[in-house]
PDB file of N, CA and C in Angstrom:
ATOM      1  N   UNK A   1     -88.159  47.008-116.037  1.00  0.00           N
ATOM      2  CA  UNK A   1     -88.996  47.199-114.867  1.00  0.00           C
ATOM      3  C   UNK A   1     -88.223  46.759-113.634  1.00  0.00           C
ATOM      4  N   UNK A   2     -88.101  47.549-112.549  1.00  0.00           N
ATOM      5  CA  UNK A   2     -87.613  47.371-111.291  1.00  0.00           C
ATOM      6  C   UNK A   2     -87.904  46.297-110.640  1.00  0.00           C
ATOM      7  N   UNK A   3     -89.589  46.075-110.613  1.00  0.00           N
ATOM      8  CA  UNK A   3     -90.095  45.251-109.546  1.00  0.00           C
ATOM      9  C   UNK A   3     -90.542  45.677-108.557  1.00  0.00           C
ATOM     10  N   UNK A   4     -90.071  47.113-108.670  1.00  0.00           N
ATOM     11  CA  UNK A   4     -90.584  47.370-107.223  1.00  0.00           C
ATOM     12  C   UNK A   4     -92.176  48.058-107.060  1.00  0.00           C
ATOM     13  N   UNK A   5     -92.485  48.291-105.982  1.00  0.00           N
ATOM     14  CA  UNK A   5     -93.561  48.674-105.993  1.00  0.00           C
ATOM     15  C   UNK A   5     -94.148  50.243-105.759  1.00  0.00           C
ATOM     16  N   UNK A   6     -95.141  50.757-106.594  1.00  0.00           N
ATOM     17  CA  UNK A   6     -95.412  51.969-105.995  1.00  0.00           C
ATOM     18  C   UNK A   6     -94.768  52.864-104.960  1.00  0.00           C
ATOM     19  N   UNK A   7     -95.887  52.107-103.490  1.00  0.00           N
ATOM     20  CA  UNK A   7     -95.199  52.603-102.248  1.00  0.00           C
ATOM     21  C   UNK A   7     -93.619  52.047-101.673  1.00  0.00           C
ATOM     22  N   UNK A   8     -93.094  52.039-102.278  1.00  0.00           N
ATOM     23  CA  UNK A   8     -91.713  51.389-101.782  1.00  0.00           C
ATOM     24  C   UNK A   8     -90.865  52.708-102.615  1.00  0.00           C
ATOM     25  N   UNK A   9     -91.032  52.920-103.803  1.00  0.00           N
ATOM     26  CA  UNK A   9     -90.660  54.331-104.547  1.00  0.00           C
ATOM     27  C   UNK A   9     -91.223  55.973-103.602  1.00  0.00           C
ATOM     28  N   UNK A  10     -92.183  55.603-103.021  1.00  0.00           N
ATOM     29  CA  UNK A  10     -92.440  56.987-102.858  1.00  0.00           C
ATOM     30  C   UNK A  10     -92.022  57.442-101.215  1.00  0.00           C
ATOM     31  N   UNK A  11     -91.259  58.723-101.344  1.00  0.00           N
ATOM     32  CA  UNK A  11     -91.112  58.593-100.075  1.00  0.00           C
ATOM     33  C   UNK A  11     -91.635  58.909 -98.552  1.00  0.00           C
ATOM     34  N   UNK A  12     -90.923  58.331 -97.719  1.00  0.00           N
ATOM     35  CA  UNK A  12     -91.633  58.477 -96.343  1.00  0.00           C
ATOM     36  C   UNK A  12     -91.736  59.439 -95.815  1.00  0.00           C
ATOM     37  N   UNK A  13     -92.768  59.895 -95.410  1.00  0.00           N
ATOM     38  CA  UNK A  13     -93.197  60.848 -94.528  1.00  0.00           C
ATOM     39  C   UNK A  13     -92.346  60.883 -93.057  1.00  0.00           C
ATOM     40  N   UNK A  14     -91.766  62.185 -92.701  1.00  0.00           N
ATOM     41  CA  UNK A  14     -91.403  62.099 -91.370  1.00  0.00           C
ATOM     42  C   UNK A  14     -92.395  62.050 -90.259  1.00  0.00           C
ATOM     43  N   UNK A  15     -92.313  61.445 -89.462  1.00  0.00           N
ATOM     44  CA  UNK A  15     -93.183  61.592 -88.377  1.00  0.00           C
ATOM     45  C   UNK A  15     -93.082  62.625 -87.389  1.00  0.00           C
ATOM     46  N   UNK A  16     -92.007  63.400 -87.393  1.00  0.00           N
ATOM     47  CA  UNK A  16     -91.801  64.143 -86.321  1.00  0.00           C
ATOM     48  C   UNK A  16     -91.640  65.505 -87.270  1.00  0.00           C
ATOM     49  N   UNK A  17     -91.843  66.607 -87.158  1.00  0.00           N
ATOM     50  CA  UNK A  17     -91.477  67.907 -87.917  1.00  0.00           C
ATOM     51  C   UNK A  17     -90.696  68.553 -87.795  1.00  0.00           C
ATOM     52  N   UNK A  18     -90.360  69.144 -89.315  1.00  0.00           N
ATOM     53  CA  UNK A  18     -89.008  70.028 -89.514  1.00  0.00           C
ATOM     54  C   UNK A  18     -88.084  70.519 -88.393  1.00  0.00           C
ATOM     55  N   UNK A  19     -89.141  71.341 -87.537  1.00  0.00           N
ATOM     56  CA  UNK A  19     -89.132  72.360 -86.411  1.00  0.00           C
ATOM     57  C   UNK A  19     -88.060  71.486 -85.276  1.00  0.00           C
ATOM     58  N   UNK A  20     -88.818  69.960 -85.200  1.00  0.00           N
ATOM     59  CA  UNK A  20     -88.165  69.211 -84.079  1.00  0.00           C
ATOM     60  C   UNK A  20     -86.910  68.471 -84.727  1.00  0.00           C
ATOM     61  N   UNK A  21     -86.676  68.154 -85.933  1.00  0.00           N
ATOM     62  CA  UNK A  21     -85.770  67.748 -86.472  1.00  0.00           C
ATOM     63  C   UNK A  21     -84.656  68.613 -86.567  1.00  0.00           C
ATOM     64  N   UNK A  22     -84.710  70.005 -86.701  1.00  0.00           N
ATOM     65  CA  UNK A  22     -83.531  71.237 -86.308  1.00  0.00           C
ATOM     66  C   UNK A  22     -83.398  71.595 -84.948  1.00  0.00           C
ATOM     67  N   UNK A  23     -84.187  71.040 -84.191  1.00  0.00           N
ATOM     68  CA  UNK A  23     -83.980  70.767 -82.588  1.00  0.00           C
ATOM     69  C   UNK A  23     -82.711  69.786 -82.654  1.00  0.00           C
ATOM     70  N   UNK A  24     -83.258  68.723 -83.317  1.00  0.00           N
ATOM     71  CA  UNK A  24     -82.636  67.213 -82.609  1.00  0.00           C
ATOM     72  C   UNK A  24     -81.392  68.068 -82.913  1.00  0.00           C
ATOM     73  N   UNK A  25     -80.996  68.245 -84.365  1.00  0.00           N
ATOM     74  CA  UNK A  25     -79.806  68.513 -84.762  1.00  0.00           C
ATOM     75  C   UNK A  25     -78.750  69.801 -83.852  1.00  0.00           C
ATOM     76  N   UNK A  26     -79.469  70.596 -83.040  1.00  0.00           N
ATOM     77  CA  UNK A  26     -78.878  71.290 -82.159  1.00  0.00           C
ATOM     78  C   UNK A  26     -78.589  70.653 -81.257  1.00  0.00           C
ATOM     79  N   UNK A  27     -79.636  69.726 -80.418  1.00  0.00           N
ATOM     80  CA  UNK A  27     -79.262  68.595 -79.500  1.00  0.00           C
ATOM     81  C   UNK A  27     -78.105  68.319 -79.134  1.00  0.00           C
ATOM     82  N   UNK A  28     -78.044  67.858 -80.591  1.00  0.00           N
ATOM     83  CA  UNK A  28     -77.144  66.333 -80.759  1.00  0.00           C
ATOM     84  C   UNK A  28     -75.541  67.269 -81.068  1.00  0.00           C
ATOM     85  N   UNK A  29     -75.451  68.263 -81.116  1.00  0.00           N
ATOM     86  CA  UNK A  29     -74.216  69.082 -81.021  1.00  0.00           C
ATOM     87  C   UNK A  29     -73.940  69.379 -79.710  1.00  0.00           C
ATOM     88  N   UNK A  30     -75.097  69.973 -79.053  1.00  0.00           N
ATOM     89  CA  UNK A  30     -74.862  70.211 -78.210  1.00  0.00           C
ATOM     90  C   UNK A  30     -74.466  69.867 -76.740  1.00  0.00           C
ATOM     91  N   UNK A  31     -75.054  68.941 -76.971  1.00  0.00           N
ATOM     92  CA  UNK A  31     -75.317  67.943 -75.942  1.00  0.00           C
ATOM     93  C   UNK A  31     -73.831  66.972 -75.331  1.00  0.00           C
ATOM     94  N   UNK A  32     -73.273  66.844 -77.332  1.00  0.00           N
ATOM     95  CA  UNK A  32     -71.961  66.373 -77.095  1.00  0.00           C
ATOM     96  C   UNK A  32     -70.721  67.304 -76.768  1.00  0.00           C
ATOM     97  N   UNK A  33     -71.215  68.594 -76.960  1.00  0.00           N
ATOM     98  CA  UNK A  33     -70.424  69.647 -76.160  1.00  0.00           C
ATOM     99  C   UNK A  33     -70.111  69.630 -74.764  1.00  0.00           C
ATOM    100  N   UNK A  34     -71.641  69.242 -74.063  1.00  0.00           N
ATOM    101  CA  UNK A  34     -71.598  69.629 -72.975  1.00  0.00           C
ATOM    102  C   UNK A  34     -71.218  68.629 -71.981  1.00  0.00           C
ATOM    103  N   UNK A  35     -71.368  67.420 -72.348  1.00  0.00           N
ATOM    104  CA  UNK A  35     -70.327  66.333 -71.935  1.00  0.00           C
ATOM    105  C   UNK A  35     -68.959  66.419 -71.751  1.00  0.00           C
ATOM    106  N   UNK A  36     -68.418  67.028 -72.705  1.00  0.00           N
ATOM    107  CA  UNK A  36     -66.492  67.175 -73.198  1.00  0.00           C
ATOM    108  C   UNK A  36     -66.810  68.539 -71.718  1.00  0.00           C
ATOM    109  N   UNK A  37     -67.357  69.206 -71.877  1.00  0.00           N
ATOM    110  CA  UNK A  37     -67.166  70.417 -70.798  1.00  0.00           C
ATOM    111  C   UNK A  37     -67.725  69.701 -69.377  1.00  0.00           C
ATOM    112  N   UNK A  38     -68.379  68.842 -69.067  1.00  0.00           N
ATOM    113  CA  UNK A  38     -67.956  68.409 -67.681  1.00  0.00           C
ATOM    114  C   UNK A  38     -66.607  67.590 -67.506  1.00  0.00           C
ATOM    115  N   UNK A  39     -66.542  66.852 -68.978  1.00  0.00           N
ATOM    116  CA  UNK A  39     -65.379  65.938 -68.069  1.00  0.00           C
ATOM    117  C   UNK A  39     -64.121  66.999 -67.666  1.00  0.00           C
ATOM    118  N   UNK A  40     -64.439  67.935 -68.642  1.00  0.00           N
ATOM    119  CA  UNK A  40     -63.211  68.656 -68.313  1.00  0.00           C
ATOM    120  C   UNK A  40     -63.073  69.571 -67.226  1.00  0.00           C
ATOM    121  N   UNK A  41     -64.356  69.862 -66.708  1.00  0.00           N
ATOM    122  CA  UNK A  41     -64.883  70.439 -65.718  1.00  0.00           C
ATOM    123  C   UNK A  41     -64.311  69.456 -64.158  1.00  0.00           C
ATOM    124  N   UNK A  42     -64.455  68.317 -64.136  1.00  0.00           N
ATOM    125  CA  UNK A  42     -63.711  67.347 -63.411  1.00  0.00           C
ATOM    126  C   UNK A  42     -62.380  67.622 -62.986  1.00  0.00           C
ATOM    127  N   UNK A  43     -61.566  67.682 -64.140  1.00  0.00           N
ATOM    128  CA  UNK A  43     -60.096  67.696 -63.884  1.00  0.00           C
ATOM    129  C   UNK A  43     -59.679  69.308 -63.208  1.00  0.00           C
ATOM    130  N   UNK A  44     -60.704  70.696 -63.807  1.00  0.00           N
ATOM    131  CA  UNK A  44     -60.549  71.705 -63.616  1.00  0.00           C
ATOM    132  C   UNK A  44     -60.661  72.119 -61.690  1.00  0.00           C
ATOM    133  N   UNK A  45     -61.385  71.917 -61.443  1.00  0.00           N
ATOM    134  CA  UNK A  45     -61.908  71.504 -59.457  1.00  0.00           C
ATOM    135  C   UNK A  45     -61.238  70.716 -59.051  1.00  0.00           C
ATOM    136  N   UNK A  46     -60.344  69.770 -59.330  1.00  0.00           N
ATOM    137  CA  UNK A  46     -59.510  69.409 -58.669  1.00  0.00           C
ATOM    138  C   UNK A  46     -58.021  70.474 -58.268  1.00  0.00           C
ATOM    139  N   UNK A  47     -57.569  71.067 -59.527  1.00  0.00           N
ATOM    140  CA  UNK A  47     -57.024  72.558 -59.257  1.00  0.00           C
ATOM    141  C   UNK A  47     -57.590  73.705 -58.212  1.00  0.00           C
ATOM    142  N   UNK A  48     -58.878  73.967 -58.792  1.00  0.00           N
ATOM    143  CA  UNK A  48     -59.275  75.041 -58.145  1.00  0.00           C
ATOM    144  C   UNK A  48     -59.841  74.945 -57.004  1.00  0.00           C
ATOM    145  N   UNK A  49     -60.391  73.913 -56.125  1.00  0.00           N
ATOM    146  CA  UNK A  49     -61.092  73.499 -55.169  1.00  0.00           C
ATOM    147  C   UNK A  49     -59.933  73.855 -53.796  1.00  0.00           C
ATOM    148  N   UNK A  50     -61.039  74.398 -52.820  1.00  0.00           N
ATOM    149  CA  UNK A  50     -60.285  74.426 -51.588  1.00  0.00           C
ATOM    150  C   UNK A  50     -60.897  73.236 -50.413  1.00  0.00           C
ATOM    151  N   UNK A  51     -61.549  73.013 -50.837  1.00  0.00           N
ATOM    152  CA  UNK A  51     -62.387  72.175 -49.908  1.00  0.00           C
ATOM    153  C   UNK A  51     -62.268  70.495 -50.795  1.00  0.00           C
ATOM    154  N   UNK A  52     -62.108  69.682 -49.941  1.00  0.00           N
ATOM    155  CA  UNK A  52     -62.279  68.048 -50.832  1.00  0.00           C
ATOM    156  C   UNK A  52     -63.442  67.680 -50.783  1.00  0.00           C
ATOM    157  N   UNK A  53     -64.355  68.288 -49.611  1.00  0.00           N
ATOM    158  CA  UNK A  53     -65.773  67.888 -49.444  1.00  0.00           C
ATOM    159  C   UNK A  53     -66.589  68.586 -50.675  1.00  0.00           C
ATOM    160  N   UNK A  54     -66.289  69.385 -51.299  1.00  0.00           N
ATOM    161  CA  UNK A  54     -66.781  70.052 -52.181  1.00  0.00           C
ATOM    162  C   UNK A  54     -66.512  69.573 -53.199  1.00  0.00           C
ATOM    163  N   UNK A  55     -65.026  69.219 -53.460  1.00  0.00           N
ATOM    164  CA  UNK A  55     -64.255  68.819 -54.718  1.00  0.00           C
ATOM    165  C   UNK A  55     -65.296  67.477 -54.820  1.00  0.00           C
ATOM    166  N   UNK A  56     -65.326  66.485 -53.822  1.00  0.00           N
ATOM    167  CA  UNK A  56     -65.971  65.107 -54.026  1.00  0.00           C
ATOM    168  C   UNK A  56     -67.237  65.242 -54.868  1.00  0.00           C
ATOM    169  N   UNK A  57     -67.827  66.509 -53.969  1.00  0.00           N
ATOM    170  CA  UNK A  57     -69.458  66.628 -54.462  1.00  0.00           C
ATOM    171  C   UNK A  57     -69.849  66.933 -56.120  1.00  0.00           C
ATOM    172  N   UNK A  58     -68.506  67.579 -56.408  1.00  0.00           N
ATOM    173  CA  UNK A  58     -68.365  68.343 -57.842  1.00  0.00           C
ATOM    174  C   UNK A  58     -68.527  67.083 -58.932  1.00  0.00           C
ATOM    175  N   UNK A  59     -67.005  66.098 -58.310  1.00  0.00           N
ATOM    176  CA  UNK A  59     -66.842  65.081 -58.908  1.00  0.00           C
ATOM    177  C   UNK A  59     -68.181  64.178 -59.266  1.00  0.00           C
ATOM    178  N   UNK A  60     -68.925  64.083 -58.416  1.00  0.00           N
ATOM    179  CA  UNK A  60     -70.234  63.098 -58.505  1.00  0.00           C
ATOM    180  C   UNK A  60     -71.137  63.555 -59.589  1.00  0.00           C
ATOM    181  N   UNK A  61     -71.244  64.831 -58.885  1.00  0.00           N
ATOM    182  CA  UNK A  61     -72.083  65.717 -59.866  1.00  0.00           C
ATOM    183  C   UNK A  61     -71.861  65.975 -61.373  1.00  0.00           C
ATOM    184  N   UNK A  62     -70.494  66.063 -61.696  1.00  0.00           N
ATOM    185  CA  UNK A  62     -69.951  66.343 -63.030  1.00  0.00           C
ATOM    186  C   UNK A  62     -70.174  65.066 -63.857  1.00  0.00           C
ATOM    187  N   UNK A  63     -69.724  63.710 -63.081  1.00  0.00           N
ATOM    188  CA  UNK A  63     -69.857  62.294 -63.945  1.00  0.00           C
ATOM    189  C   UNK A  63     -70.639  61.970 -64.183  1.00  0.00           C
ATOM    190  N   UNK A  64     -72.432  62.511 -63.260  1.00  0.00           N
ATOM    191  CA  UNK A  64     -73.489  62.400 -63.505  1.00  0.00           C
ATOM    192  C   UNK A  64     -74.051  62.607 -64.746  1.00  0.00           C
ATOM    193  N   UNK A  65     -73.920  64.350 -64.168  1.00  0.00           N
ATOM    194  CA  UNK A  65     -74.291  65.100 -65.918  1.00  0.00           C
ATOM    195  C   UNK A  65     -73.542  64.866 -67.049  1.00  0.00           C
ATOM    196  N   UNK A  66     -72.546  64.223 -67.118  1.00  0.00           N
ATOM    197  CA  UNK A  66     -71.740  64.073 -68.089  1.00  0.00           C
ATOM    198  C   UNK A  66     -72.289  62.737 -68.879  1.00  0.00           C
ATOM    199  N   UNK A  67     -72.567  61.579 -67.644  1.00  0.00           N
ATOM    200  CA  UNK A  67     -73.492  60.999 -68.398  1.00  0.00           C
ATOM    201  C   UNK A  67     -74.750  60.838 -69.139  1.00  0.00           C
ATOM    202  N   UNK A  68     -75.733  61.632 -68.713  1.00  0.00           N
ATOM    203  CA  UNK A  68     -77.007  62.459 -68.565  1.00  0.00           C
ATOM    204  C   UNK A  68     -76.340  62.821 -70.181  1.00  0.00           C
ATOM    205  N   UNK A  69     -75.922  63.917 -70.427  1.00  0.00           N
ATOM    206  CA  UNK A  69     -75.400  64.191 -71.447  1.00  0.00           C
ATOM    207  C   UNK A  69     -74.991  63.086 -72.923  1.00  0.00           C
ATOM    208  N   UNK A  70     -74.074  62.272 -72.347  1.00  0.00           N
ATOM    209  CA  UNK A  70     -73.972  61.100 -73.437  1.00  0.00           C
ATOM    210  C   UNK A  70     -75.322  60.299 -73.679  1.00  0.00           C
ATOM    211  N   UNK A  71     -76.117  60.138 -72.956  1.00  0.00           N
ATOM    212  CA  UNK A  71     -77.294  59.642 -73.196  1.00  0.00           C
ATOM    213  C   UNK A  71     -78.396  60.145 -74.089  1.00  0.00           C
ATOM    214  N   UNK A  72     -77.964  61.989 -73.907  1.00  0.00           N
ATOM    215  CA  UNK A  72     -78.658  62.756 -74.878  1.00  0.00           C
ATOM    216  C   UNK A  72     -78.643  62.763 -76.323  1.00  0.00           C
ATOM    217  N   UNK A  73     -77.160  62.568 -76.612  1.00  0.00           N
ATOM    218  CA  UNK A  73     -76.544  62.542 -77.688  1.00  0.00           C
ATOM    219  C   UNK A  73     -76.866  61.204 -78.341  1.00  0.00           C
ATOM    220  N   UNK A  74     -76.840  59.758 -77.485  1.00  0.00           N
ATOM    221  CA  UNK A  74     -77.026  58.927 -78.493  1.00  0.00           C
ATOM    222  C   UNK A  74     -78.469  58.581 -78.622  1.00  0.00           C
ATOM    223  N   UNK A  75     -78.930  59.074 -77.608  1.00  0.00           N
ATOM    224  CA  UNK A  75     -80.552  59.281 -77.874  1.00  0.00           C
ATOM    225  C   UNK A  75     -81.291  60.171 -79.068  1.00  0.00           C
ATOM    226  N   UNK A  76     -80.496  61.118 -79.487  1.00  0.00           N
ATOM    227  CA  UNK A  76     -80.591  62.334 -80.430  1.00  0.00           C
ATOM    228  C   UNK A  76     -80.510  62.114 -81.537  1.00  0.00           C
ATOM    229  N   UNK A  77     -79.051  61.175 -81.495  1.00  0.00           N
ATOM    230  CA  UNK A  77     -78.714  60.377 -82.903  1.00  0.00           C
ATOM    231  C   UNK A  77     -79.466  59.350 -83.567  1.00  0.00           C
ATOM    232  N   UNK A  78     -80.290  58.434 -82.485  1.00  0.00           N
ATOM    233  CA  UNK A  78     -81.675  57.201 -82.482  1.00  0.00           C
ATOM    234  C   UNK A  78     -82.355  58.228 -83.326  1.00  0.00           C
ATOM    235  N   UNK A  79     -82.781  59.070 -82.364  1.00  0.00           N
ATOM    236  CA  UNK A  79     -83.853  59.452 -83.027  1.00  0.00           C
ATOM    237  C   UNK A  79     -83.992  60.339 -84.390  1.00  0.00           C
ATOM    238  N   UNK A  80     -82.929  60.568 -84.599  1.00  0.00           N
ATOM    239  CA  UNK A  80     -82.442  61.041 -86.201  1.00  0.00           C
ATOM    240  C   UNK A  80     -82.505  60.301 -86.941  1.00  0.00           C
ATOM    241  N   UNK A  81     -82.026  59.394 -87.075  1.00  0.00           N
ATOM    242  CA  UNK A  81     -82.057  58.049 -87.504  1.00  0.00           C
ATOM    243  C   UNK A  81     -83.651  57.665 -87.855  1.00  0.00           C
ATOM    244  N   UNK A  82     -84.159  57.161 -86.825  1.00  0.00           N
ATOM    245  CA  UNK A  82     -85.549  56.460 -86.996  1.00  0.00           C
ATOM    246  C   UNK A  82     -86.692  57.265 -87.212  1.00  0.00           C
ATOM    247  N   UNK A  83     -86.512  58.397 -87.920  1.00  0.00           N
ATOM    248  CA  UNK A  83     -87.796  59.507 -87.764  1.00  0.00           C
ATOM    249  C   UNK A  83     -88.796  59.090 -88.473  1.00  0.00           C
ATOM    250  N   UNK A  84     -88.723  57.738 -89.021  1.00  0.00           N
ATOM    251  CA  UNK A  84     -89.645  57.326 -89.788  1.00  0.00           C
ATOM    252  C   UNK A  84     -90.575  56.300 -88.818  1.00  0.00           C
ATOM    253  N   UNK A  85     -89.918  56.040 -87.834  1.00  0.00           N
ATOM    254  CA  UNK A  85     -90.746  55.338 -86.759  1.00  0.00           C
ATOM    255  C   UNK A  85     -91.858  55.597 -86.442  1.00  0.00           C
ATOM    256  N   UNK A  86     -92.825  54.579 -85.895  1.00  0.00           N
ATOM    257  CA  UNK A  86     -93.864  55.157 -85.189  1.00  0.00           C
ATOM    258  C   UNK A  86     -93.819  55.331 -83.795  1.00  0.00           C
ATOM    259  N   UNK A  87     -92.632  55.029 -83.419  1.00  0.00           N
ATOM    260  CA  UNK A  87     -92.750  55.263 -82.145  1.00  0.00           C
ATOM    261  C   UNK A  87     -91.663  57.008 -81.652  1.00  0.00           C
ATOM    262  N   UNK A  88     -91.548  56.983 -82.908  1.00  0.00           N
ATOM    263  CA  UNK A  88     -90.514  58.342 -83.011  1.00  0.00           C
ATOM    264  C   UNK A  88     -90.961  59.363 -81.971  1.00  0.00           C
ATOM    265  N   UNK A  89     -91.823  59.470 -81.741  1.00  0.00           N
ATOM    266  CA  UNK A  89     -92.396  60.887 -81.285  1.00  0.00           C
ATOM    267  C   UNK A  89     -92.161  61.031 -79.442  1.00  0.00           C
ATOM    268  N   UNK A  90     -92.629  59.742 -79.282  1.00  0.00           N
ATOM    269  CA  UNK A  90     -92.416  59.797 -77.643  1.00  0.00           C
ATOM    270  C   UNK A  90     -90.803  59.702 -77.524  1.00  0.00           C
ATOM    271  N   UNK A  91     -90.425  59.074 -78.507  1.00  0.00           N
ATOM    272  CA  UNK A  91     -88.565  58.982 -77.899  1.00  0.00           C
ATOM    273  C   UNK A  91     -87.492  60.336 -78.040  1.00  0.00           C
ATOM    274  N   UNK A  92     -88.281  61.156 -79.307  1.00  0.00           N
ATOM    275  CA  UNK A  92     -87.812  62.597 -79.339  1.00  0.00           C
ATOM    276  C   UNK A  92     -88.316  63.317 -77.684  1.00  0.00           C
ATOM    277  N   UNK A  93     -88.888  63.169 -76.987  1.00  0.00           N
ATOM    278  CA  UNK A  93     -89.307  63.786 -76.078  1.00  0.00           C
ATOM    279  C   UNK A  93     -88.309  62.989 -74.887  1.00  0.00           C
ATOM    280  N   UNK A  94     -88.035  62.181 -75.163  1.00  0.00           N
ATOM    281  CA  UNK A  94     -87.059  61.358 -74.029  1.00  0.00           C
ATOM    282  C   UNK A  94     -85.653  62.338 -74.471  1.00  0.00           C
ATOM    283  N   UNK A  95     -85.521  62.001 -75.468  1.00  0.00           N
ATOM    284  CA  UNK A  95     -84.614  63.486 -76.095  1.00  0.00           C
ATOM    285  C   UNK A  95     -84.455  64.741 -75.254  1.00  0.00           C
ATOM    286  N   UNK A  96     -85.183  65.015 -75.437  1.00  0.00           N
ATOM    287  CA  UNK A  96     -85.307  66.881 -74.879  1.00  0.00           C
ATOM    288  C   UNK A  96     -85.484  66.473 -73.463  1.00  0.00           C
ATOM    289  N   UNK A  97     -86.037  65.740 -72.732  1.00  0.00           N
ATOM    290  CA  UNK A  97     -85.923  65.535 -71.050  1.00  0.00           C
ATOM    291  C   UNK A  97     -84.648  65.195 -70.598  1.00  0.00           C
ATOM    292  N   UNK A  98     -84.026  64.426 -71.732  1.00  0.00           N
ATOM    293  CA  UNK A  98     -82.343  64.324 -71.142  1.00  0.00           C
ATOM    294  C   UNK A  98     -81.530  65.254 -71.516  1.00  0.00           C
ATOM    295  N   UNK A  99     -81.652  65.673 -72.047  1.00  0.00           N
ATOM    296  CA  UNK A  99     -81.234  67.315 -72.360  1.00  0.00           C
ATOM    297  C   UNK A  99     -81.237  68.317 -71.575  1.00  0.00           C
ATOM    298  N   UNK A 100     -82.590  68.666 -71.238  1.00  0.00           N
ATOM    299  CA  UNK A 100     -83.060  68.999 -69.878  1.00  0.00           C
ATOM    300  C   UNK A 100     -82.870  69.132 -68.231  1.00  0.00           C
ATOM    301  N   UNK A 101     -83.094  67.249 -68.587  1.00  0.00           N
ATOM    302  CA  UNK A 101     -81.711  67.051 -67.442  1.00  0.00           C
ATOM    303  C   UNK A 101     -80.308  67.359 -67.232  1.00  0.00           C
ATOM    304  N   UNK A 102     -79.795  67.199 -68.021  1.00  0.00           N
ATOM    305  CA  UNK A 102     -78.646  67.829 -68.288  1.00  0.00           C
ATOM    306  C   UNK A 102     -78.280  68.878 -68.007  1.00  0.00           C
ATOM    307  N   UNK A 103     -79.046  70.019 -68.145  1.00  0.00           N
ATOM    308  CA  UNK A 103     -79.171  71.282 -68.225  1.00  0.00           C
ATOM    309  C   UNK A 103     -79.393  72.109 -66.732  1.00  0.00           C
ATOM    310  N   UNK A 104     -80.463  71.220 -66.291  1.00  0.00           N
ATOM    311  CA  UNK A 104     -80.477  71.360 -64.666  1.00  0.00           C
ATOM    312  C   UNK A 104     -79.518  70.698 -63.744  1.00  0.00           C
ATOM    313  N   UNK A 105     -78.752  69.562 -63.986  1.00  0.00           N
ATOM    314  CA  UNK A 105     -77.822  69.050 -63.613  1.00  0.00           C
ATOM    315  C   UNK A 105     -76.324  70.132 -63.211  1.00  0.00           C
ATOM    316  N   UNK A 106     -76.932  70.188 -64.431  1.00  0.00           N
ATOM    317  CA  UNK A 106     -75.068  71.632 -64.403  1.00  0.00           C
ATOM    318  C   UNK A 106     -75.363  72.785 -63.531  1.00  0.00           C
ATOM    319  N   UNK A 107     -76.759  73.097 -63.004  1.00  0.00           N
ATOM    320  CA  UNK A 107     -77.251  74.635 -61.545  1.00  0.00           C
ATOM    321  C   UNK A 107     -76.350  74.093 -60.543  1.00  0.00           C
ATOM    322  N   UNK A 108     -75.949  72.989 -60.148  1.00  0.00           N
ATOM    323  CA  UNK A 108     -75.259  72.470 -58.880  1.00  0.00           C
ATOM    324  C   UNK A 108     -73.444  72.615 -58.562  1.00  0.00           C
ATOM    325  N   UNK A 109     -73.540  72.331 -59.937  1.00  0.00           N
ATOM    326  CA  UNK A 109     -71.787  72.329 -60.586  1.00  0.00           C
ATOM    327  C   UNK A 109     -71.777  74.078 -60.443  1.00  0.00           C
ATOM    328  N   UNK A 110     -72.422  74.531 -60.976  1.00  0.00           N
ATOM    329  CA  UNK A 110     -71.641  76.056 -60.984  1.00  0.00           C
ATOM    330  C   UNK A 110     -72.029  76.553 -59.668  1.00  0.00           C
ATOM    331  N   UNK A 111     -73.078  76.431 -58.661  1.00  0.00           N
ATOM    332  CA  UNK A 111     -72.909  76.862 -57.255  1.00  0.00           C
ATOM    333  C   UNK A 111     -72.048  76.480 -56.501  1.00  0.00           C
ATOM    334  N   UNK A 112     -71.674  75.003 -56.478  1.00  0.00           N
ATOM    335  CA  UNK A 112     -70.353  74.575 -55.755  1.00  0.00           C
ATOM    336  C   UNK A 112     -68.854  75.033 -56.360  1.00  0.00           C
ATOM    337  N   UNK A 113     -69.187  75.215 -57.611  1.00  0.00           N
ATOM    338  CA  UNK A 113     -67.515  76.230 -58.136  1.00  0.00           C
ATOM    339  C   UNK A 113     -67.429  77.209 -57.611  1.00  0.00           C
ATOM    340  N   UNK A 114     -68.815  78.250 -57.659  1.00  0.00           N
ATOM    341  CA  UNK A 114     -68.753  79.982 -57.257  1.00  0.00           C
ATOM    342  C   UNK A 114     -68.626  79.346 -55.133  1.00  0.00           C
ATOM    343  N   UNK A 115     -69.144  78.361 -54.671  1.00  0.00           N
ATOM    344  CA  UNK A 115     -68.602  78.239 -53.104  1.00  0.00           C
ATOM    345  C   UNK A 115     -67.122  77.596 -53.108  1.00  0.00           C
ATOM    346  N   UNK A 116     -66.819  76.908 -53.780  1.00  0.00           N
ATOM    347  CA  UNK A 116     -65.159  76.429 -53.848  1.00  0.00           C
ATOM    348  C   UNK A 116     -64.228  77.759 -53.916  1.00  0.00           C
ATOM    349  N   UNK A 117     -64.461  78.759 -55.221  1.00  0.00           N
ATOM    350  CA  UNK A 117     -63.986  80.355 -55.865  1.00  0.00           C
ATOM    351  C   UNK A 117     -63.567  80.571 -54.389  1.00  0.00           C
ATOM    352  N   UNK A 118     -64.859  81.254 -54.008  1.00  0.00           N
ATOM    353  CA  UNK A 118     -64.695  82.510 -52.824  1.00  0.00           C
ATOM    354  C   UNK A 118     -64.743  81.076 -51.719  1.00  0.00           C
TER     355      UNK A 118
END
């Protein structure tokens, strides 16, 4: 005999569903994609930039979202992790808002590239 008990054998229920759990897992790829593509986005506007007032603005903007981004990812990974939590549910949603953010972050970066371009 183990010792152990019933509920300690049987297993846990996720709190969050399938649906959002193949979210996180896109997330959490993605998210760390899109980080590696600002920083690199950084070094790229310093080449292509005609303007420094622009280049500066890029720069701010890129380290932003780039962080925005890393935050997604280890937020993504938490919450992969703890899906057995009860508090799982609101922090998956902190998830997808930094994601989000992220996502709207980068509309600024590509208007100041296409005004740097031409």
């Amino acid at each position: 005999m183990s010792g152990a008990t019933p509920m300690a054998d049987a297993a846990v229920p996720d709190l969050i569903t399938e649906h959002r759990i193949q979210i996180l897992m896109r997330v959490l790829s993605t998210s760390g994609t899109l980080a590696g593509l600002c920083l690199t986005g950084l070094g790229v506007v310093h080449i292509i930039a005609k303007s420094e007032t622009v280049s500066s603005a890029v720069d701010v903007i890129l380290a932003v979202d780039s962080l925005v981004f890393i935050a997604a990812t280890v937020t993504c990974f938490v919450a992969l992790r703890f899906r057995h939590a009860f508090w799982i549910r609101g922090f998956v949603n902190l998830v997808e808002l930094l994601f989000l953010a992220g996502l709207v972050g980068m509309l600024p970066f590509g208007v100041l590239i296409l005004y740097a371009v031409l």
